[in-house]
Protein backbone atom coordinates (compact mmCIF):
# COMPACT_ATOMS: atom_id res chain seq x y z
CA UNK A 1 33.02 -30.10 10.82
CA UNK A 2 33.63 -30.47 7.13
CA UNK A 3 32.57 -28.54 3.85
CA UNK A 4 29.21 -26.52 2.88
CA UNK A 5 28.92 -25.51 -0.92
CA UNK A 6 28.07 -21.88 0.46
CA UNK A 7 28.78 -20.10 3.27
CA UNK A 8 29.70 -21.20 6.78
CA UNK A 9 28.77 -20.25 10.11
CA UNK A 10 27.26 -17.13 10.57
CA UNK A 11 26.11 -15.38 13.89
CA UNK A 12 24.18 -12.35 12.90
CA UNK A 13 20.58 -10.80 13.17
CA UNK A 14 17.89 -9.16 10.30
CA UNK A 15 17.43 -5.47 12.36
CA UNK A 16 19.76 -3.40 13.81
CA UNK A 17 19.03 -3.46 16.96
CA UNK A 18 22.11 -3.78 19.29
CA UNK A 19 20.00 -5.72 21.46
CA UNK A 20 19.13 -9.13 19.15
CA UNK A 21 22.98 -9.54 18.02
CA UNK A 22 23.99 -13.33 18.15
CA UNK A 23 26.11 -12.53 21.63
CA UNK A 24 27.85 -14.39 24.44
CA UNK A 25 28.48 -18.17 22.49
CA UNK A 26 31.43 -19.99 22.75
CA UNK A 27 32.87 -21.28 19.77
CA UNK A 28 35.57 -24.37 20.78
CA UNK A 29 37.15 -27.15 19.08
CA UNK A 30 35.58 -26.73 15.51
CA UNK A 31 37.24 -27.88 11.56
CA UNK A 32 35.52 -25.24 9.36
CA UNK A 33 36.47 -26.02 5.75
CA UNK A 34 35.85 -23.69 2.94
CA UNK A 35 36.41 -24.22 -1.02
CA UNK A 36 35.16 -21.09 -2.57
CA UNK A 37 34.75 -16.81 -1.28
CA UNK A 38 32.51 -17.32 1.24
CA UNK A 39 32.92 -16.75 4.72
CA UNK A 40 34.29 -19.65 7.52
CA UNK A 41 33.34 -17.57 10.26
CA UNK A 42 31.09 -14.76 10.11
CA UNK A 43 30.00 -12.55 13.58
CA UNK A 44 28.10 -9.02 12.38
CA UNK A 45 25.26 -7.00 13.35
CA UNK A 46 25.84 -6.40 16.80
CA UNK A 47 27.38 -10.36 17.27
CA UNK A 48 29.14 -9.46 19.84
CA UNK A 49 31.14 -11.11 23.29
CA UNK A 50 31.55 -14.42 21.32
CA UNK A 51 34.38 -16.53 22.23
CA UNK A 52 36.46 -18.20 19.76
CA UNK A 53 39.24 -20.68 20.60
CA UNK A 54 40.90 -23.82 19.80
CA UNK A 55 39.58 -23.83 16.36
CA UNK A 56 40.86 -25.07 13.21
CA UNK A 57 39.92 -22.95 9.78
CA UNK A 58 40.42 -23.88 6.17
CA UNK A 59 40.64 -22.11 3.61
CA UNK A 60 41.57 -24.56 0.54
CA UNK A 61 41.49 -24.90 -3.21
CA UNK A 62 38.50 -26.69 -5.20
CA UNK A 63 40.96 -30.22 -5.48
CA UNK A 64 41.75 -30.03 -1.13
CA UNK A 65 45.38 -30.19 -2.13
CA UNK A 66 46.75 -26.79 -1.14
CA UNK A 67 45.46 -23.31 0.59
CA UNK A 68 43.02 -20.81 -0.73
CA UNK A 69 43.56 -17.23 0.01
CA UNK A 70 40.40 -16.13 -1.29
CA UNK A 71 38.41 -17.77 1.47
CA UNK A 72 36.79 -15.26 3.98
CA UNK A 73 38.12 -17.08 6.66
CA UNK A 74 36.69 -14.44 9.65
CA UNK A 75 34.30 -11.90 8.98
CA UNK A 76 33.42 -9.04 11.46
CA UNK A 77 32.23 -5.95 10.96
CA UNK A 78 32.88 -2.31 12.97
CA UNK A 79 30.25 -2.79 15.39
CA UNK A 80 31.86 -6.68 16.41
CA UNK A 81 35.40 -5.90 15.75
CA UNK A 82 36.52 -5.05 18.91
CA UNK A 83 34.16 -6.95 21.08
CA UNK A 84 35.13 -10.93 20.64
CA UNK A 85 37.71 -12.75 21.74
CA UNK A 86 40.18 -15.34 19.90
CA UNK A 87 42.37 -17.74 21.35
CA UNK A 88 44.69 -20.32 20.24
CA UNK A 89 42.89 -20.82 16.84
CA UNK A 90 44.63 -22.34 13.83
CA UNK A 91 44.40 -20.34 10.32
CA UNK A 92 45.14 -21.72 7.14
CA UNK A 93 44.92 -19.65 3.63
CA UNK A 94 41.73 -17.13 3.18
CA UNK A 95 41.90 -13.64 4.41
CA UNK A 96 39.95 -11.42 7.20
CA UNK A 97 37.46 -8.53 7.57
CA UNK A 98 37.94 -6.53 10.65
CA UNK A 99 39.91 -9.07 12.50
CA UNK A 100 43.08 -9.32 12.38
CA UNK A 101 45.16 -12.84 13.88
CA UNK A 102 47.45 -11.99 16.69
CA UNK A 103 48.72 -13.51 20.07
CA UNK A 104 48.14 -17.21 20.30
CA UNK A 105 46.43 -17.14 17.15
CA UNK A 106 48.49 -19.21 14.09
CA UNK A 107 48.61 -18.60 10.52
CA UNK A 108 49.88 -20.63 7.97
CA UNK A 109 49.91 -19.88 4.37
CA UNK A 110 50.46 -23.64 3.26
CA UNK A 111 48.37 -26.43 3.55
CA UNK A 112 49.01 -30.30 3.97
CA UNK A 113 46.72 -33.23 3.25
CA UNK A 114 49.37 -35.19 5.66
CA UNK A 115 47.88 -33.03 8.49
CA UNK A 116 45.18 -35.66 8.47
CA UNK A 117 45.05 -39.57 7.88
CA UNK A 118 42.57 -39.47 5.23
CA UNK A 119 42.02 -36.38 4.19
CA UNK A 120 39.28 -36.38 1.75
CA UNK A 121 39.59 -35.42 -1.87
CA UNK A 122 35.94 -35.72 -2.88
CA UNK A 123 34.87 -33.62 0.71
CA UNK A 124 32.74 -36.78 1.80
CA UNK A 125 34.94 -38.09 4.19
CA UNK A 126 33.61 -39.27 7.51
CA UNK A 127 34.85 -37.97 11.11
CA UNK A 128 37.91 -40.48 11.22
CA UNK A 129 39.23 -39.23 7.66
CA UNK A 130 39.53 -35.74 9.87
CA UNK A 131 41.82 -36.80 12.74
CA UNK A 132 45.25 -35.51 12.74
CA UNK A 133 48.46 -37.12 12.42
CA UNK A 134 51.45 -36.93 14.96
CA UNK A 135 52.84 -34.20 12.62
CA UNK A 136 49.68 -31.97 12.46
CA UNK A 137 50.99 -28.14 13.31
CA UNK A 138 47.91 -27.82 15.41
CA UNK A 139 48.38 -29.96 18.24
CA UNK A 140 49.55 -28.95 21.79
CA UNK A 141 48.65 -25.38 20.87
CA UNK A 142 45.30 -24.86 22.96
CA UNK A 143 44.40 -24.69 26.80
CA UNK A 144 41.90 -27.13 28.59
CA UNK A 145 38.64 -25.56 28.22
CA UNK A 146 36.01 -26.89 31.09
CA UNK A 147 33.17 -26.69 28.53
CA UNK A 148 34.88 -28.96 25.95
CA UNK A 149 36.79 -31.55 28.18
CA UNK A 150 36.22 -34.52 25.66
CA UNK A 151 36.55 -34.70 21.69
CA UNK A 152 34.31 -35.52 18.93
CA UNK A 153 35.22 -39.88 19.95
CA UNK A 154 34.58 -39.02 23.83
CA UNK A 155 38.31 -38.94 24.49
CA UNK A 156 39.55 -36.61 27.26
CA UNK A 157 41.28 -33.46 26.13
CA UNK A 158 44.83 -33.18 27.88
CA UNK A 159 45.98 -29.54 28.37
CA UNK A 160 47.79 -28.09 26.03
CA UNK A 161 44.96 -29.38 23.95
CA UNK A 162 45.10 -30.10 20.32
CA UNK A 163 43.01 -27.21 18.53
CA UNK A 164 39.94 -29.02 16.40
CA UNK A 165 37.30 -31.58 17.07
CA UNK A 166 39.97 -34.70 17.95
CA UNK A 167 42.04 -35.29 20.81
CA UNK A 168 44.64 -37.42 20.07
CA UNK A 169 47.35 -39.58 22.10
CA UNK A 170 49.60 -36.91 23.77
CA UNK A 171 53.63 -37.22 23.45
CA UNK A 172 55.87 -37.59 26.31
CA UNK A 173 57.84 -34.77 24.92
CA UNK A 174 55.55 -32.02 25.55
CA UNK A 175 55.74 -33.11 29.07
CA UNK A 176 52.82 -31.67 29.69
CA UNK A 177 50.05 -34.25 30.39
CA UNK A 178 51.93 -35.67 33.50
CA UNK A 179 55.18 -35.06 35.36
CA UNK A 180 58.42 -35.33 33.27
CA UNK A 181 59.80 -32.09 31.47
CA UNK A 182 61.82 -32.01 28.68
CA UNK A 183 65.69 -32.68 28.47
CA UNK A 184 68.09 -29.83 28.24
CA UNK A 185 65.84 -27.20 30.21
CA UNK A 186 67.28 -25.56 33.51
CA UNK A 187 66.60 -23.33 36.43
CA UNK A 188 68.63 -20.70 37.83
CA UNK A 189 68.82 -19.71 41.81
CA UNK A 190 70.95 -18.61 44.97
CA UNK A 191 71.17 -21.21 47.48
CA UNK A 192 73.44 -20.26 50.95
CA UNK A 193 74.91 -17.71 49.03
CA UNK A 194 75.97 -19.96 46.06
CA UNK A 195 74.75 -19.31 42.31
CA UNK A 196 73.53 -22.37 41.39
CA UNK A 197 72.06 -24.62 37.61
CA UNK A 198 69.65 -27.15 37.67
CA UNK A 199 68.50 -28.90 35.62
CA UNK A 200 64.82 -29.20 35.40
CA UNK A 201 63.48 -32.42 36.74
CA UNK A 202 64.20 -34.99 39.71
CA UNK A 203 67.58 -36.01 40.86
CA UNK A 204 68.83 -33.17 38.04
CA UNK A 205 72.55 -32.08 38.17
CA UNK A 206 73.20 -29.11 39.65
CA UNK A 207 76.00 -26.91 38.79
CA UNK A 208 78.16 -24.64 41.20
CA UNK A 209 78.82 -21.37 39.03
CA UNK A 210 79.67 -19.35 42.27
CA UNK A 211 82.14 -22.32 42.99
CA UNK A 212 83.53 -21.87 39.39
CA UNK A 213 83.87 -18.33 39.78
CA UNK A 214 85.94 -18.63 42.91
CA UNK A 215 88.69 -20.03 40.69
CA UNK A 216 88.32 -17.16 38.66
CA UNK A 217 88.16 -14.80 41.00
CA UNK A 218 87.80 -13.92 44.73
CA UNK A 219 84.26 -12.40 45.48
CA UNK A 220 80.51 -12.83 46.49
CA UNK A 221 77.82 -13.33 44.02
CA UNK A 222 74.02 -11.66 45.25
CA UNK A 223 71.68 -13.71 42.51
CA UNK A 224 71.67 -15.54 39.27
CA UNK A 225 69.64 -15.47 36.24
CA UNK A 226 69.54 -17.93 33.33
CA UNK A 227 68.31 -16.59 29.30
CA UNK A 228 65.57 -18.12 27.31
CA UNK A 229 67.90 -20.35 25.46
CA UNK A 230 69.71 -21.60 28.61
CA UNK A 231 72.74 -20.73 27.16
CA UNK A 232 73.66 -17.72 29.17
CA UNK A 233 73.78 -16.46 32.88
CA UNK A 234 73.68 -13.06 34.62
CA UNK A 235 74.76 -12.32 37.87
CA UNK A 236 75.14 -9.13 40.16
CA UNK A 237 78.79 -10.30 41.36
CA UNK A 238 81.50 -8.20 43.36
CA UNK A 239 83.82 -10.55 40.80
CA UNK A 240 85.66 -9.85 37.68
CA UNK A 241 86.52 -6.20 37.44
CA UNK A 242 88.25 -3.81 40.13
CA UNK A 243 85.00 -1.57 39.91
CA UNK A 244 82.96 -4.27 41.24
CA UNK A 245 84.89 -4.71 43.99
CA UNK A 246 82.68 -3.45 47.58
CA UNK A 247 79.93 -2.28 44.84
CA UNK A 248 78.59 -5.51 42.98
CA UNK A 249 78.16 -5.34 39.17
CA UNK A 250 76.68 -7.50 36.27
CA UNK A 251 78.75 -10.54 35.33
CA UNK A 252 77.61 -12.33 32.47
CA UNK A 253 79.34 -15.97 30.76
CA UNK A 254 77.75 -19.27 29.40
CA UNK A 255 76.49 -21.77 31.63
CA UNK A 256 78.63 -24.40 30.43
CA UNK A 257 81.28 -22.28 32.14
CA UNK A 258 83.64 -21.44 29.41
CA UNK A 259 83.84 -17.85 29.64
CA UNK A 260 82.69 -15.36 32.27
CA UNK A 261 83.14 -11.46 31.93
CA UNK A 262 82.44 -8.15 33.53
CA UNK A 263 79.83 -6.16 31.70
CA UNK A 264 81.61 -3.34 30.48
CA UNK A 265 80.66 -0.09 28.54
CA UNK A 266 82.11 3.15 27.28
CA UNK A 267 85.77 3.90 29.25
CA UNK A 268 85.90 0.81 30.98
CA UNK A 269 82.48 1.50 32.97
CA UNK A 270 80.83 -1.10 34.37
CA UNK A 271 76.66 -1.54 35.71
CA UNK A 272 75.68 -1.56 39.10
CA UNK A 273 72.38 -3.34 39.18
CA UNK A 274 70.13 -2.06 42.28
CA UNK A 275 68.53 -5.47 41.91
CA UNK A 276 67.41 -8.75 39.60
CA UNK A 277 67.73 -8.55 35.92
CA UNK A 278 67.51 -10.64 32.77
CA UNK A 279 69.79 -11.48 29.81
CA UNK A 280 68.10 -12.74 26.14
CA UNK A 281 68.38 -15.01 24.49
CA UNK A 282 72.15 -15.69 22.70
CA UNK A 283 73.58 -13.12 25.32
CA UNK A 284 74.01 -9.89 23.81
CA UNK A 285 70.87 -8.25 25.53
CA UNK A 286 70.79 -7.36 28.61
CA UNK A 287 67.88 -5.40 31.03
CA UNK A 288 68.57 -4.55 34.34
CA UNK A 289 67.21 -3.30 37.27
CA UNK A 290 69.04 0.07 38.18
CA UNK A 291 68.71 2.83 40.63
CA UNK A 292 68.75 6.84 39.47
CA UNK A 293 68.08 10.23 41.31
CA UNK A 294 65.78 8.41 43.20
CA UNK A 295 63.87 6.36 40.39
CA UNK A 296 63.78 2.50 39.92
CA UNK A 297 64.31 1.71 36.08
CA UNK A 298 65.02 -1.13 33.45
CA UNK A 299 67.37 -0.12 31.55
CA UNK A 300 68.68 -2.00 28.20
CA UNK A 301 71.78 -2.69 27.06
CA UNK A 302 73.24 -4.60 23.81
CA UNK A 303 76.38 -6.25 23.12
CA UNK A 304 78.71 -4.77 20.03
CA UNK A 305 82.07 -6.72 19.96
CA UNK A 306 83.40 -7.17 23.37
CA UNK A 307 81.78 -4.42 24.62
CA UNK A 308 78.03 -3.35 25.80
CA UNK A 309 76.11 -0.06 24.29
CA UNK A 310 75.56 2.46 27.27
CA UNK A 311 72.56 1.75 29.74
CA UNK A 312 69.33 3.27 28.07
CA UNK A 313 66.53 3.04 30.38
CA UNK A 314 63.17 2.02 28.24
CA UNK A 315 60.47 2.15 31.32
CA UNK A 316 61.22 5.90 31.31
CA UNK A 317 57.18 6.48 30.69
CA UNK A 318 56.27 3.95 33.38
CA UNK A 319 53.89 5.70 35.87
CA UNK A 320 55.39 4.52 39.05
CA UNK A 321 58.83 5.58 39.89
CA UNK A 322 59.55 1.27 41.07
CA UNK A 323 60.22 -0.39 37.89
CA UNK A 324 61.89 -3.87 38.96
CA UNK A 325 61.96 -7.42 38.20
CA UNK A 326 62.47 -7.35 34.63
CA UNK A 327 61.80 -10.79 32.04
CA UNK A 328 62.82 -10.89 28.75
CA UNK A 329 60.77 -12.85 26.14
CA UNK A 330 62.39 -15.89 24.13
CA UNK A 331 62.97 -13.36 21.27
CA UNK A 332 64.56 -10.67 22.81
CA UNK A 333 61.43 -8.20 21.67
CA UNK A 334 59.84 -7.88 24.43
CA UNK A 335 60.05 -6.93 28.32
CA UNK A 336 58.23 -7.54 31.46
CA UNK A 337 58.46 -5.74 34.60
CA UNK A 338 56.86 -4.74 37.77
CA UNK A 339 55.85 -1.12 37.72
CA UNK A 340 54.82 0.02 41.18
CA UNK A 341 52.02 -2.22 42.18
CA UNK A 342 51.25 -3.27 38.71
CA UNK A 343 52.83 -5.44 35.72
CA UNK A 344 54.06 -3.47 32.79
CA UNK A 345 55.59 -4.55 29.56
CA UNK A 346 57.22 -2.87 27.17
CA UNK A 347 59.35 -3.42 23.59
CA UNK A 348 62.81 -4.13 24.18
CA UNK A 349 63.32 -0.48 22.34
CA UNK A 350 61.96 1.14 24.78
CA UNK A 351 58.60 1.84 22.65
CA UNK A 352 54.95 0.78 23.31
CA UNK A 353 55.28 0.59 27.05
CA UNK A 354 51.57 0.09 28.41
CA UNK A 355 50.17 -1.79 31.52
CA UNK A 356 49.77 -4.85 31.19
CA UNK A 357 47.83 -6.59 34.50
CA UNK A 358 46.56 -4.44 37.72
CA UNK A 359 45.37 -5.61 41.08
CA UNK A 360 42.02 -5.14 40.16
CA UNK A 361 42.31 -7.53 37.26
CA UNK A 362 41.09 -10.29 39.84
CA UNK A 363 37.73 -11.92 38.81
CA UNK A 364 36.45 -10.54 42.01
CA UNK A 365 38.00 -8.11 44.38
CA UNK A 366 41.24 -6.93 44.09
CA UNK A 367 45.05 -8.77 44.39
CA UNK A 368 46.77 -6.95 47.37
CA UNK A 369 49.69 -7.41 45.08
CA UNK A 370 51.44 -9.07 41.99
CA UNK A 371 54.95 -9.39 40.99
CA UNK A 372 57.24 -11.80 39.14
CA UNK A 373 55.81 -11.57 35.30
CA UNK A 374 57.59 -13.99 32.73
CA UNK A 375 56.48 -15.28 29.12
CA UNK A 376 54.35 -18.52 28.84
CA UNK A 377 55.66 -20.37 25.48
CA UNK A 378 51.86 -19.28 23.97
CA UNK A 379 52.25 -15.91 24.65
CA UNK A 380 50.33 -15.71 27.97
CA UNK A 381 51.68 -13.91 31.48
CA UNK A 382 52.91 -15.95 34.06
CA UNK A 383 52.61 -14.02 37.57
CA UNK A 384 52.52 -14.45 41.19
CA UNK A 385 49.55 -12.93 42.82
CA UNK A 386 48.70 -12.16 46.41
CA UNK A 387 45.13 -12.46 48.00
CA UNK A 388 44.20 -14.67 50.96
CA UNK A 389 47.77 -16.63 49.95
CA UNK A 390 50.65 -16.16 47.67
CA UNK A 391 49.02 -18.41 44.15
CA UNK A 392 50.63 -18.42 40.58
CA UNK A 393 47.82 -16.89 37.99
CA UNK A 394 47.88 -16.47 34.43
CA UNK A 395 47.25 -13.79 32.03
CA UNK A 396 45.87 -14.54 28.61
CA UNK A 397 46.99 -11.67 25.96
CA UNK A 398 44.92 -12.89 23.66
CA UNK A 399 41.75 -12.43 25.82
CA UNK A 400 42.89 -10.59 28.68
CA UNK A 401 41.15 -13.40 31.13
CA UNK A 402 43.05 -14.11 34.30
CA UNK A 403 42.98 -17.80 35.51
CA UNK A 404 44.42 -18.92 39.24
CA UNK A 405 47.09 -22.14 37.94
CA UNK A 406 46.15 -24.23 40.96
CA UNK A 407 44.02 -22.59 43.67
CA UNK A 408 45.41 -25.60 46.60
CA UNK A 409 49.15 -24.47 45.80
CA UNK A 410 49.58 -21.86 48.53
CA UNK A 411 52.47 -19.67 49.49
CA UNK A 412 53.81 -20.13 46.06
CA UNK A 413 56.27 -17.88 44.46
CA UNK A 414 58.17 -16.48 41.65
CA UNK A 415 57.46 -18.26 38.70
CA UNK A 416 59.70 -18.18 35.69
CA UNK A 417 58.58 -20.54 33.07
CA UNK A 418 60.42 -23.13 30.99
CA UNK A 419 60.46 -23.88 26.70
CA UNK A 420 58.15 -26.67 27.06
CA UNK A 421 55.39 -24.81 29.27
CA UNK A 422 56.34 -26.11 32.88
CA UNK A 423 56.28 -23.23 35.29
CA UNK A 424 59.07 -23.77 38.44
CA UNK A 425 58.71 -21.78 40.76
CA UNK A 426 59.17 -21.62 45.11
CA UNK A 427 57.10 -23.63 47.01
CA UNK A 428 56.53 -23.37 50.92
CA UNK A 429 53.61 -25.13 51.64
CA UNK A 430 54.91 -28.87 50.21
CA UNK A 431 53.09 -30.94 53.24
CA UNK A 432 56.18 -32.54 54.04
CA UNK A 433 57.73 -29.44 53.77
CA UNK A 434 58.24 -28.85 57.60
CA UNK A 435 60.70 -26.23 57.63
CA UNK A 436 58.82 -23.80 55.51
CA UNK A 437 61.90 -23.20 53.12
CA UNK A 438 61.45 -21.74 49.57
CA UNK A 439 61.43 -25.46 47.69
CA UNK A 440 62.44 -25.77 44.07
CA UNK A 441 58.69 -26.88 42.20
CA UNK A 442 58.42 -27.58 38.65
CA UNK A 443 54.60 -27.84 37.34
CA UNK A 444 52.60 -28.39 34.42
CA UNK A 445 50.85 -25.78 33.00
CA UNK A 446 47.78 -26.62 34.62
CA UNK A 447 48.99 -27.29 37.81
CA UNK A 448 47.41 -30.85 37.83
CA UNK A 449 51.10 -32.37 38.07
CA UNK A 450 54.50 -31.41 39.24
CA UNK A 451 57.83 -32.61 40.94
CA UNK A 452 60.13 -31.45 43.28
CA UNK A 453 63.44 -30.51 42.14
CA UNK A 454 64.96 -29.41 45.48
CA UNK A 455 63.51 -30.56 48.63
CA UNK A 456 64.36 -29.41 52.06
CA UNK A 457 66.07 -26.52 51.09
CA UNK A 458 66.03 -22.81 51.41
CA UNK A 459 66.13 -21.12 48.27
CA UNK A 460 67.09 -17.44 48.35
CA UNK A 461 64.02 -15.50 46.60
CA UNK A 462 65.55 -13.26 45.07
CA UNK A 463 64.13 -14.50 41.76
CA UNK A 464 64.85 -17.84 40.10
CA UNK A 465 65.47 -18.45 36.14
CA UNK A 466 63.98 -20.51 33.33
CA UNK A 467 65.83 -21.70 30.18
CA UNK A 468 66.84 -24.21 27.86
CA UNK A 469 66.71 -25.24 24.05
């Protein structure tokens, strides 16, 4: 931690012998500062399988007051480039050689001396001048490594851990360090044939829409889903429109219940869903789960006044012919989606479709099945993965690790995740649980902690929703 008048770290060799690279270190909870052109982080000659996460690099000017971009920041070359992984790290200024920042990885072209309580201006500063402030854009950003559990003071590390060498006192409005989520987040779900809101914690309120919708009109809803932004519902409902009437279509309206509407396109046509689907965020995307000439697709549409564009199917190039369960990310760029046995995702265009997670991805043997994808707020894969029991895993894009949430929670299912990193999901093996039902759980992202939000129920699992602001 701190400054060096030349150059940083380096991992590197003198021959060229693929064999003598610098190889397999991990790199976790570092500050590398840097006031000149010299590299931060350097990994050549055959450096390769390095792991780099939950760092913090600097690039700043002579005076400390602002960012440098002519700081090397990383430095690979074309026999590393593709073969080390970075996670959650936190960039500021400089510039890169054969790397370039992506996934959970954060760039910021500005710097702050208000990140820190006493940042130093002469670059003598002890370890305390280094410690971040409550405002610091680095904190809550990293996951709870189990070779770095304390920080540079011997203070535990709480997951989502700040990135750097300190740890400091976590918020109560991540909600992630113990069992309260954040207001104004909710989940969707089908209970006894009623579409139902929660919202997300203990004792929440719970909102009838399919009791709403009665007053609207006479019908039977199938399932619910909620968008990113909690602002906006979907439901396959036989509601609303004469065509849905004996042949169930999308419904769509605002979870505050001031307006509900048939999804309609073209002359009047409306969707018939074959099964769960997703709306985005603001609700004027929409990708659905529909049936044709014998193929399961998702299949976009987009709002344009007060109608939606015609259905364009944008899994077309999956390789399995049962494309189902789509999630749309917080942005609307994005899509998840079960393709056959595997997890696919795809741009919300319909381009760059590309397996994403396969049964064999399991550290050792194979999954005998995965299903029910959705975005983490950092970018990872949320899924639910079968083996010996029904567990909820993650998937990190950044390094393409998979990681069981919490191994003891059995029989666990569909996860959707929430804006502050909870994951809800249905629970059947709550000890007091002695029905078996599908319970309503809401975790942290760690598993360590969670509460019950519906007890002693049956939820349909059909799929359940995550949103909220």
């Amino acid at each position: 931690m701190g400054f060096y008048n030349r150059h940083n770290t380096s991992f590197w060799q003198e021959t060229n012998n693929p064999k003598l690279g610098s190889s397999n270190n991990t790199i976790e909870h570092n500050l590398f500062i840097g006031n000149n052109s010299r590299h931060l982080l350097q990994l050549i000659n055959h450096s390769g399988n390095n792991k780099i996460r939950n760092n913090i690099l600097l690039g700043l000017s002579s005076d400390n007051h602002s960012a440098n971009s002519s700081t090397l920041l990383i430095e690979q070359d074309s026999s590393t480039q593709n073969s080390n992984s970075f996670e959650s790290n936190y960039l500021v200024g400089g510039y890169f050689e054969h790397y370039t920042p992506s996934g959970s990885n954060k760039q910021n072209s500005n710097f702050n001396t208000n990140w820190f309580e006493n940042f130093p201006n002469d670059k003598m500063g002890d370890i305390n001048s280094f410690k971040p402030t409550t405002n610091a854009p680095f904190l809550n950003l990293g996951h709870l490594q189990n070779t770095t559990t304390k920080d540079i003071a011997g203070n535990s590390r709480f997951n989502p851990v700040d990135l750097g060498v300190w740890e400091i006192e976590p918020t109560a409005t991540n909600g992630d360090t113990g069992n309260n989520t954040s207001s104004n987040q909710y989940v969707s779900y089908m209970l006894n044939g009623h579409a139902k809101v929660i919202e997300a914690k203990e004792s929440g309120k719970v909102t009838d829409i399919t009791q709403h919708l009665s007053t609207l009109s006479s019908g039977e809803d199938s399932w619910i889903n909620i968008s990113p932004d909690g602002e906006w519902l979907l439901l396959e409902s036989s509601r609303l429109h004469s065509a849905c009437a004996g042949w169930a279509c999308l419904i769509y309206g605002k979870r505050d219940l001031s307006e509900f509407h048939a999804i309609t396109y073209g002359n009047n046509e409306v969707i018939h869903p074959e099964g769960f689907s997703a709306i985005g965020s603001g609700g004027n995307i929409i990708v659905a789960h529909i049936q044709d000439n014998g193929r399961g697709d998702i299949y976009v549409s987009k709002k344009m006044g007060n109608k939606w564009s015609s259905p364009k199917s944008i899994s077309s190039t999956s390789p399995s012919n049962n494309n189902i369960n789509p999630a749309i990310s917080a942005d609307g760029k994005e899509v998840l989606f079960s393709c056959g046995e595997n997890i696919c995702i795809v741009n919300s265009d319909g381009s760059n479709l590309k397996t994403l997670i396969k049964p064999s991805d399991r550290p050792t043997g194979s999954w005998s099945q995965i299903k029910s994808a959705d975005f983490d707020t950092n970018g990872d894969i949320i899924f639910e993965a079968e083996d010996d029991a029904e567990r909820i895993w993650r998937y990190s894009r950044s390094s393409s690790q998979v990681s069981v949430i919490n191994a003891s929670q059995t029989n666990d299912n569909s996860p959707c995740v929430l804006p502050d990193g909870h994951i809800a999901s249905l629970w059947l093996n709550r000890a007091e649980n002695s029905t078996g039902g599908h319970e309503l759980k809401i975790m942290n992202s760690t598993g360590s902690n969670y509460i019950m939000a519906i007890e002693d129920k049956d939820i349909s699992d059909f799929g359940i929703g995550c949103g909220g602001l």
